[in-house]
N, C-alpha and C. Protein backbone atom coordinates (compact mmCIF):
# COMPACT_ATOMS: atom_id res chain seq x y z
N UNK A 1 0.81 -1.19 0.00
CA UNK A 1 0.00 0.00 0.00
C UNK A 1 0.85 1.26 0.00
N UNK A 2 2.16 1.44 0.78
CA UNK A 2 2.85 2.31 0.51
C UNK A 2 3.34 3.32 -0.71
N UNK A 3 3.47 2.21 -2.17
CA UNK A 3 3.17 3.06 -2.72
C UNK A 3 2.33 3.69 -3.53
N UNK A 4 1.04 3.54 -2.91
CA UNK A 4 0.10 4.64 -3.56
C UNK A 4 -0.18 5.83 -2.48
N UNK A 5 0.52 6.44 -1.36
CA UNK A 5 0.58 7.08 -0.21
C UNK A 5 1.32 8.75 -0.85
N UNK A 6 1.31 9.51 -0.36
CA UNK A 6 1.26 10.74 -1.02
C UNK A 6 1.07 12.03 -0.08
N UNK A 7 1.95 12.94 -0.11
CA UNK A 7 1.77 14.11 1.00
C UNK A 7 0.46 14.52 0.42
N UNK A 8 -0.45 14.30 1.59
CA UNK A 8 -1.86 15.05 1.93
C UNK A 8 -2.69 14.76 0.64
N UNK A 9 -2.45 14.42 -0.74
CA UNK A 9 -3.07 13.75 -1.92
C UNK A 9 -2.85 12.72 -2.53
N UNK A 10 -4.16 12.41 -3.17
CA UNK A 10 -3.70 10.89 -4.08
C UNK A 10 -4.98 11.34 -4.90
N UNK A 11 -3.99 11.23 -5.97
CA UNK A 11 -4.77 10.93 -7.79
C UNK A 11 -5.73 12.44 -7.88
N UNK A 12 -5.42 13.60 -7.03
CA UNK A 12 -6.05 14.89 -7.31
C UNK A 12 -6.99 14.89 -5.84
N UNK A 13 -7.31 14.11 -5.14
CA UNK A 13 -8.26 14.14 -3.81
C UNK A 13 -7.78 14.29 -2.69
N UNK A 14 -8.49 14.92 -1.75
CA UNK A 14 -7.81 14.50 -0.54
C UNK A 14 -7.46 13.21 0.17
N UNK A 15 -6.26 13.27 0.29
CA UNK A 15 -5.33 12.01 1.66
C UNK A 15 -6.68 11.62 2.45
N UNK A 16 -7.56 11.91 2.99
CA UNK A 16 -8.73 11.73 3.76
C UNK A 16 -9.27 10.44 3.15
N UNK A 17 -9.82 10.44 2.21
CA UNK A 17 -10.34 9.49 1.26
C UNK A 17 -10.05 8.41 0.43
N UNK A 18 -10.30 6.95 1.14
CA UNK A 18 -9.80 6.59 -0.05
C UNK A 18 -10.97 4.97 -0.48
N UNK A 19 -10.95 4.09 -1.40
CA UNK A 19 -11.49 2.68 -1.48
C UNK A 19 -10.60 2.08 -1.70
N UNK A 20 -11.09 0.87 -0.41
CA UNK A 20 -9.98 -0.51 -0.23
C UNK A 20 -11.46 -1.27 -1.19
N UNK A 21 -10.75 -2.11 -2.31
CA UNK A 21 -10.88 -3.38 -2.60
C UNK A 21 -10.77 -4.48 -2.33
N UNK A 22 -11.24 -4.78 -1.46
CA UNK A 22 -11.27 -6.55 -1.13
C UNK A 22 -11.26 -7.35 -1.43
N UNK A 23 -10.67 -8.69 -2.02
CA UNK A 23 -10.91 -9.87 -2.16
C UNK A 23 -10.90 -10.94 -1.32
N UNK A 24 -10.93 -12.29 -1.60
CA UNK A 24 -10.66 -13.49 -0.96
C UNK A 24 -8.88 -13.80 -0.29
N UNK A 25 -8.18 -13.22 -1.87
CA UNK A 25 -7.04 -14.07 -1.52
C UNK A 25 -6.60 -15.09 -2.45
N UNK A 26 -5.49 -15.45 -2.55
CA UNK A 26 -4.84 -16.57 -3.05
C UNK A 26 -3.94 -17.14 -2.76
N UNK A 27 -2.76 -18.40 -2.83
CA UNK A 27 -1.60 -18.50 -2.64
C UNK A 27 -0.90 -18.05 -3.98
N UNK A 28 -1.27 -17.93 -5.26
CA UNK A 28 -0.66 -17.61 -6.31
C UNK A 28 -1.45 -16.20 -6.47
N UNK A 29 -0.09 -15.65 -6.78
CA UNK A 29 0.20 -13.96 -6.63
C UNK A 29 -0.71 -13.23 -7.68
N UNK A 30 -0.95 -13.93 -8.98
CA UNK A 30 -1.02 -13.79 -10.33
C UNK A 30 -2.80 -13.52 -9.93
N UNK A 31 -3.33 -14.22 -8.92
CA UNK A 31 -4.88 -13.97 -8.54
C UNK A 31 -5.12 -13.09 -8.60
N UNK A 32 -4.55 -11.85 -8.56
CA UNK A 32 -5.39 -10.84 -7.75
C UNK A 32 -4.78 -9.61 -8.85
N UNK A 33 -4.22 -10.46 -10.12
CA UNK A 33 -4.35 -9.40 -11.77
C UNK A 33 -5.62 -8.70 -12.12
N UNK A 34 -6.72 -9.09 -11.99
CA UNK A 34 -7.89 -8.58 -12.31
C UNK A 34 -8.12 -7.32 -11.29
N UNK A 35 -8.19 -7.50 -10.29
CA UNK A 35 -8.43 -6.50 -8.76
C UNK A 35 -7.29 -5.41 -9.20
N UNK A 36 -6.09 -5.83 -9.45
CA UNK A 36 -5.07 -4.67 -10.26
C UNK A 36 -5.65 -4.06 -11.26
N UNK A 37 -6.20 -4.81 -12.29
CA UNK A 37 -6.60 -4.21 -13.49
C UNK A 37 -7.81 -2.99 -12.89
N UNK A 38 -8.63 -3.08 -12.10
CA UNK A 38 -9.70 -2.13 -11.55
C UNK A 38 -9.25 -1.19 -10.72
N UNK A 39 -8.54 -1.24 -9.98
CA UNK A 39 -7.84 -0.29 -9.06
C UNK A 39 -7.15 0.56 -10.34
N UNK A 40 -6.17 0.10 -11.00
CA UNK A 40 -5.71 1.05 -11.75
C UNK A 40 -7.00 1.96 -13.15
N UNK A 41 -7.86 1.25 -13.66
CA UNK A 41 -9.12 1.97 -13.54
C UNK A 41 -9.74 3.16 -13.00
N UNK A 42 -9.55 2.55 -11.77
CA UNK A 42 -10.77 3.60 -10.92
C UNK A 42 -9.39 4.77 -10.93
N UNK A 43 -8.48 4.63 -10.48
CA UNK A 43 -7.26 5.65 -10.11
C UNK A 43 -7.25 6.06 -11.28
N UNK A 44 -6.91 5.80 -12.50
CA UNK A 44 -7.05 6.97 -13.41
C UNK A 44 -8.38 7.79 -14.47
N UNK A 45 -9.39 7.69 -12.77
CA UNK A 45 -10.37 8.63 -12.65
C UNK A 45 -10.48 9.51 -11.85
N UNK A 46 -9.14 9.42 -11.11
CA UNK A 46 -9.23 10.58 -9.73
C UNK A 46 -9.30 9.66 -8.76
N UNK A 47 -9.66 8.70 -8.37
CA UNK A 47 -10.08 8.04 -7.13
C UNK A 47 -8.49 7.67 -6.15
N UNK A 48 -8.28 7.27 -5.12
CA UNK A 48 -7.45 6.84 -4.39
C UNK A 48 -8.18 5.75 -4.08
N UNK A 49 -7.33 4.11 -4.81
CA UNK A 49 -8.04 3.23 -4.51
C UNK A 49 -6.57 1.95 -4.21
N UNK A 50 -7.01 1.24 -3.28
CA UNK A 50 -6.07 0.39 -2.62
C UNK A 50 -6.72 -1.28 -2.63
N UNK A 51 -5.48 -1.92 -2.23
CA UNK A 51 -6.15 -3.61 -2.65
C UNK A 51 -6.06 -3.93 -1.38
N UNK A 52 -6.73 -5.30 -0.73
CA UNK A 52 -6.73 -5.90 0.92
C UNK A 52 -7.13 -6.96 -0.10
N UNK A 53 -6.36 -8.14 1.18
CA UNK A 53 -7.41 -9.72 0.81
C UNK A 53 -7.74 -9.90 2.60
N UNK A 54 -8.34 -10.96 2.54
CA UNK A 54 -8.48 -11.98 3.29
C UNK A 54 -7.94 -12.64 3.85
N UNK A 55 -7.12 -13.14 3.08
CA UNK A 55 -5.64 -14.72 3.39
C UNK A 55 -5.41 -14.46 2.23
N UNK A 56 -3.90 -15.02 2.06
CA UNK A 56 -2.81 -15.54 1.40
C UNK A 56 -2.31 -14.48 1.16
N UNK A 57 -2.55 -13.41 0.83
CA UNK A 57 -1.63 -11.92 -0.20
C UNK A 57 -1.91 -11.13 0.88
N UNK A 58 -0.97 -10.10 0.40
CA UNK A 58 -0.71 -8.77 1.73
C UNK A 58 -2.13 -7.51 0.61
N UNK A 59 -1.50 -6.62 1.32
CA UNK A 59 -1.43 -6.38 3.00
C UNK A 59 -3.11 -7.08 3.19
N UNK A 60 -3.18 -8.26 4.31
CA UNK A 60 -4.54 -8.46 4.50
C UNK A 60 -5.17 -7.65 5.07
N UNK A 61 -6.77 -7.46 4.90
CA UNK A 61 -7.92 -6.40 5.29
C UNK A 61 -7.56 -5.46 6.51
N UNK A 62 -7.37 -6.13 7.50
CA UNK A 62 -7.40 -5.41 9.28
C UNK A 62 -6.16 -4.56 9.23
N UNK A 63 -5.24 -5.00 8.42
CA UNK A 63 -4.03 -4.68 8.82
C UNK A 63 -3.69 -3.34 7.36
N UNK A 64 -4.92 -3.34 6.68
CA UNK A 64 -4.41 -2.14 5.78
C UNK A 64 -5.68 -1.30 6.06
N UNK A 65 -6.37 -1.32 6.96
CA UNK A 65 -7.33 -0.50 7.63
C UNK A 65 -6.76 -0.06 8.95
N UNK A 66 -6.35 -0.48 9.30
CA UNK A 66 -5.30 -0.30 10.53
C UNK A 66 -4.24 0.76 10.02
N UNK A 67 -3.84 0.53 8.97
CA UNK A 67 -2.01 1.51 8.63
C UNK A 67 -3.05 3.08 7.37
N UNK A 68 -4.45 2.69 6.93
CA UNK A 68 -4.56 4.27 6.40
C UNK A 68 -5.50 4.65 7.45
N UNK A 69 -5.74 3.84 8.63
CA UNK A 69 -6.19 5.08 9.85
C UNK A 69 -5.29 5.61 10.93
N UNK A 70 -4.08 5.30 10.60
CA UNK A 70 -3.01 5.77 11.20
C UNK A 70 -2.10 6.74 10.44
N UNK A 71 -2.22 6.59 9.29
CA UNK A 71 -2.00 7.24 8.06
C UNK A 71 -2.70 8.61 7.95
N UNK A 72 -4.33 8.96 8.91
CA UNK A 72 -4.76 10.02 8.60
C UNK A 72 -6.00 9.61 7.78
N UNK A 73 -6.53 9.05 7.03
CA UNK A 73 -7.22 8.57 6.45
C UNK A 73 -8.41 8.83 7.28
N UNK A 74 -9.78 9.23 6.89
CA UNK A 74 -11.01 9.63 7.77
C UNK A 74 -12.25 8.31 7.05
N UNK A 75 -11.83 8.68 5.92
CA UNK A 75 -13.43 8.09 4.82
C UNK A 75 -12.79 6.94 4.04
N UNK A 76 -13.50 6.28 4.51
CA UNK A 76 -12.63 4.67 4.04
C UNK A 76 -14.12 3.85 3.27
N UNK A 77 -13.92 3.42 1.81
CA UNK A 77 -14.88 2.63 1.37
C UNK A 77 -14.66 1.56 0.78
N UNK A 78 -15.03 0.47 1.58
CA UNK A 78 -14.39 -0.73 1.53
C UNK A 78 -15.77 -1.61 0.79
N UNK A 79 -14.72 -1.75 -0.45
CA UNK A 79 -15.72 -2.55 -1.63
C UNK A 79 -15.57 -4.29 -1.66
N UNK A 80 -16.33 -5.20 -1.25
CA UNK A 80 -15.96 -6.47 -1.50
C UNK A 80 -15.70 -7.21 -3.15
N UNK A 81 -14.84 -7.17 -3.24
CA UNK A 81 -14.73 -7.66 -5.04
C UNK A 81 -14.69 -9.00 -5.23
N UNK A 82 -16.55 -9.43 -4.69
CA UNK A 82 -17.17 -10.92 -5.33
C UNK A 82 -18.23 -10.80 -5.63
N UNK A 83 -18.87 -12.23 -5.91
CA UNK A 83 -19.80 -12.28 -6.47
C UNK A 83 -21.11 -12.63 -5.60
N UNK A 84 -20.74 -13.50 -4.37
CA UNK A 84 -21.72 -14.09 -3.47
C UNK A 84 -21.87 -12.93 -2.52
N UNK A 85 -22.83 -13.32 -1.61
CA UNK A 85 -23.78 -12.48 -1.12
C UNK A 85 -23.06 -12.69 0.60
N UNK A 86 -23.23 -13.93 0.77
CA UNK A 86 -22.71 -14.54 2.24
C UNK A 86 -21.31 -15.22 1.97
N UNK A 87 -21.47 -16.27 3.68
CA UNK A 87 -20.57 -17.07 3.66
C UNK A 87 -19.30 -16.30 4.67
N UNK A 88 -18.31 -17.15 4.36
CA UNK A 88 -17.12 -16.45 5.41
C UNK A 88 -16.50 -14.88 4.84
N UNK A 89 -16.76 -15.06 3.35
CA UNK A 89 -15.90 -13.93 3.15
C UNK A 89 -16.54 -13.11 3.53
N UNK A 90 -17.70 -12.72 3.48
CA UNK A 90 -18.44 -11.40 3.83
C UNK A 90 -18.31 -11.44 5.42
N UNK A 91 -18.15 -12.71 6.28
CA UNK A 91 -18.08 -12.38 7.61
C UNK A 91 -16.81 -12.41 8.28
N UNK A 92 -15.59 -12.75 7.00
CA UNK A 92 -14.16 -12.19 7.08
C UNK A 92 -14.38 -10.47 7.21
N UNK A 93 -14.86 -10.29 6.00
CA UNK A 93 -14.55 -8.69 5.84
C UNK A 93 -15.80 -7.73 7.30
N UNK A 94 -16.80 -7.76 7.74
CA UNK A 94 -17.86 -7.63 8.27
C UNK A 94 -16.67 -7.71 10.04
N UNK A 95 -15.97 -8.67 10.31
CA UNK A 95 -15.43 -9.13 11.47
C UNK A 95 -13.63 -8.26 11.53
N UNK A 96 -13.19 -7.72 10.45
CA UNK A 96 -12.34 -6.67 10.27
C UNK A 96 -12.77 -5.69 10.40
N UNK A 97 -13.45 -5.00 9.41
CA UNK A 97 -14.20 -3.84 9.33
C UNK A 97 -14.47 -3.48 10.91
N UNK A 98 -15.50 -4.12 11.89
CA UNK A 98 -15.75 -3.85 12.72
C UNK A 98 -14.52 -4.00 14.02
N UNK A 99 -13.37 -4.70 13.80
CA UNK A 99 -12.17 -4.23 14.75
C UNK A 99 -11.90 -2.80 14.12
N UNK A 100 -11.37 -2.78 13.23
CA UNK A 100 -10.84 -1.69 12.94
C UNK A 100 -11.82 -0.21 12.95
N UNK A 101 -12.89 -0.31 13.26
CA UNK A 101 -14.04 0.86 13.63
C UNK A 101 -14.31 0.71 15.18
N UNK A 102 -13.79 -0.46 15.95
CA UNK A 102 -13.22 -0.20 17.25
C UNK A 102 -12.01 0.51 17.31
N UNK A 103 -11.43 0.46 17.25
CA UNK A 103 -9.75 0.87 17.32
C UNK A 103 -9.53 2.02 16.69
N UNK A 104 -10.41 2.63 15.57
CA UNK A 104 -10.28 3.76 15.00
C UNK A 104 -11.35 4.74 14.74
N UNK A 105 -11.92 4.60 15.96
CA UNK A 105 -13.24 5.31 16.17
C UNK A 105 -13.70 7.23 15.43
N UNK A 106 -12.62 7.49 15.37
CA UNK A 106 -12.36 8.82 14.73
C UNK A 106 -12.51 8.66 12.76
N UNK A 107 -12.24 7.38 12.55
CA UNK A 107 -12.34 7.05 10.74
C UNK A 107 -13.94 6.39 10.85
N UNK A 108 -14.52 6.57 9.61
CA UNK A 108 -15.96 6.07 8.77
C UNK A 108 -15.34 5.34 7.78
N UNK A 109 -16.22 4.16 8.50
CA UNK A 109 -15.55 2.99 7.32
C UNK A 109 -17.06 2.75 6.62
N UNK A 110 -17.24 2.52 5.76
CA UNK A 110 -18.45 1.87 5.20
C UNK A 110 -18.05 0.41 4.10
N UNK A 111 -19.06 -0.03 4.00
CA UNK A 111 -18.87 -2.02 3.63
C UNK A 111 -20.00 -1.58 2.32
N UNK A 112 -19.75 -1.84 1.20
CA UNK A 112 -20.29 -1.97 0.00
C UNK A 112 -21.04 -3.01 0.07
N UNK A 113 -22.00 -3.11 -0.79
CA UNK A 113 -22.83 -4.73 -0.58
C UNK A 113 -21.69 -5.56 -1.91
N UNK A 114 -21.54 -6.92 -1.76
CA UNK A 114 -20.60 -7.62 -3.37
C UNK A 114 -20.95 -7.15 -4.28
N UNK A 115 -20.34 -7.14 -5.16
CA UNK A 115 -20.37 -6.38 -6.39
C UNK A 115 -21.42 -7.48 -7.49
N UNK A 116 -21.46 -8.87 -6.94
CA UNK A 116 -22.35 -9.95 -7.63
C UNK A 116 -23.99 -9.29 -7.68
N UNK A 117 -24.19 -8.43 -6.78
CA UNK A 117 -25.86 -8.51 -6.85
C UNK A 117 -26.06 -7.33 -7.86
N UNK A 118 -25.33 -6.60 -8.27
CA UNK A 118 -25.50 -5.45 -9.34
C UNK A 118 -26.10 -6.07 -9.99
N UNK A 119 -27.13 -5.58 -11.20
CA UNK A 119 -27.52 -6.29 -12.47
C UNK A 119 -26.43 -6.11 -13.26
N UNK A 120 -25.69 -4.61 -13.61
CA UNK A 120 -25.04 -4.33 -14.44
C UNK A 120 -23.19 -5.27 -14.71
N UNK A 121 -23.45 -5.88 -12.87
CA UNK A 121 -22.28 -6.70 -12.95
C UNK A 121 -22.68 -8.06 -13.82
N UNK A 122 -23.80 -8.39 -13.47
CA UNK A 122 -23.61 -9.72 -13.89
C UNK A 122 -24.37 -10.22 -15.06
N UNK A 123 -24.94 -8.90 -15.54
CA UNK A 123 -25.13 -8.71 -16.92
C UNK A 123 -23.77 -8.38 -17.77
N UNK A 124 -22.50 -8.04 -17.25
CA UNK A 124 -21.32 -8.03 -18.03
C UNK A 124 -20.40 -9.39 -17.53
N UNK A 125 -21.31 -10.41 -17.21
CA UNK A 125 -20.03 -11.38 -16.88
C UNK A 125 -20.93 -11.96 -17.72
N UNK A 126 -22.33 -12.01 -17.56
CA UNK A 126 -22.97 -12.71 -18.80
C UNK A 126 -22.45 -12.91 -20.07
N UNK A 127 -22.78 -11.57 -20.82
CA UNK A 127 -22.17 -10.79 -21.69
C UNK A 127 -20.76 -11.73 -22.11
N UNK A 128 -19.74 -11.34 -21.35
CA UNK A 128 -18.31 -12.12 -21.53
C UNK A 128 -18.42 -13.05 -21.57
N UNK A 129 -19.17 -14.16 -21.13
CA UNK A 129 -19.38 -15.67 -21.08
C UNK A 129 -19.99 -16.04 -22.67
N UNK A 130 -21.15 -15.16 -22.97
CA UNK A 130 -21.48 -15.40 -24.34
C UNK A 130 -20.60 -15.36 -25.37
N UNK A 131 -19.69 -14.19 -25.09
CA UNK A 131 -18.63 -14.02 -26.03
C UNK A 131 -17.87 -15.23 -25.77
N UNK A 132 -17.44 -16.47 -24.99
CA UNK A 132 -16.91 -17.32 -25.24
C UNK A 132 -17.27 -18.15 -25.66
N UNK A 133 -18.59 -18.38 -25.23
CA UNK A 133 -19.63 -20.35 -26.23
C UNK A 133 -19.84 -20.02 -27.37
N UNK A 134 -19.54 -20.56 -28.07
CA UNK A 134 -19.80 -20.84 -30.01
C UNK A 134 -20.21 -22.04 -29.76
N UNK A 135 -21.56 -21.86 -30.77
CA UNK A 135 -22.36 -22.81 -30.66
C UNK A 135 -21.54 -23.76 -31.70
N UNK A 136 -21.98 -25.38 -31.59
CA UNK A 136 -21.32 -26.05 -32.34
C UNK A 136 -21.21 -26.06 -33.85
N UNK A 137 -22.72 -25.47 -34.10
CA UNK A 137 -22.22 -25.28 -36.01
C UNK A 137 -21.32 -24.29 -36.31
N UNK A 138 -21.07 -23.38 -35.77
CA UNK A 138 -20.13 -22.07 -35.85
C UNK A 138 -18.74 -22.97 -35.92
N UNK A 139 -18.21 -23.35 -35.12
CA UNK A 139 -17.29 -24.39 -34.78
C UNK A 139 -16.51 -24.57 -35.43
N UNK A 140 -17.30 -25.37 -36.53
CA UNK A 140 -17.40 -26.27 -37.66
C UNK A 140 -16.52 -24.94 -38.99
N UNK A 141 -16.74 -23.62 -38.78
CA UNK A 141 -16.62 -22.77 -39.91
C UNK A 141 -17.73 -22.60 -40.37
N UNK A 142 -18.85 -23.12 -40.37
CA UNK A 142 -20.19 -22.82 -40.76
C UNK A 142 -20.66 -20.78 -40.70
């Protein structure tokens, strides 16, 4: 996370502000290319936006909510980047979130609902999925 950190700004906004992206996690590093690909996105729209997992990859959730409310950081919007609704990850992130809004009672953290229940999300994973099945006469060169 360090280096997207910046005297008093990041990407044109105030240091105050920023969105952590969340994921699950992986043991292979290469997981969490896509979550890169969006962060760098949103950042070259102005945004100050940062990555957290769960397990396996740094900096995990508690501990990079922990270092930008020590950092100064006030407005923290912490986006889960899946598809399901429940389960552990949401009560991974739900069970951080809420240490770290103990401990840093002076920062506003807010919890996005997954990004799965959008229509517009999963009308573009649709979308991409179609673009991969060719039906079998196509196949063929037909």
């Amino acid at each position: 996370m360090a280096k997207h950190r910046t005297n008093g700004r990041a990407n044109g906004k105030p240091n105050g502000e920023v969105t952590v992206l969340v994921g699950r996690g992986a043991r292979e590093p290469g997981w969490a290319a896509p979550m890169e690909r969006i962060a760098m996105q949103l950042r070259s729209g102005g945004e100050r936006v940062e990555l957290a997992f769960l397990e396996h990859l740094e900096p995990e959730l508690g501990k990079a909510l922990d270092m930008l409310c020590r950092d100064g950081i006030r407005n923290i919007r912490v986006v889960p980047v899946i598809l399901g609704a429940g389960g552990q990850v949401l009560d991974g992130v739900a069970q951080r979130v809420d240490t770290a809004r103990g401990v840093h009672a002076e920062a506003r953290i807010a919890v996005a609902p997954p990004l799965g229940g959008l229509p517009k999300v999963s009308s573009a994973i649709a979308d991409a999925i179609a673009l991969r099945i060719t039906p079998a006469s196509k196949a063929g060169g037909e």
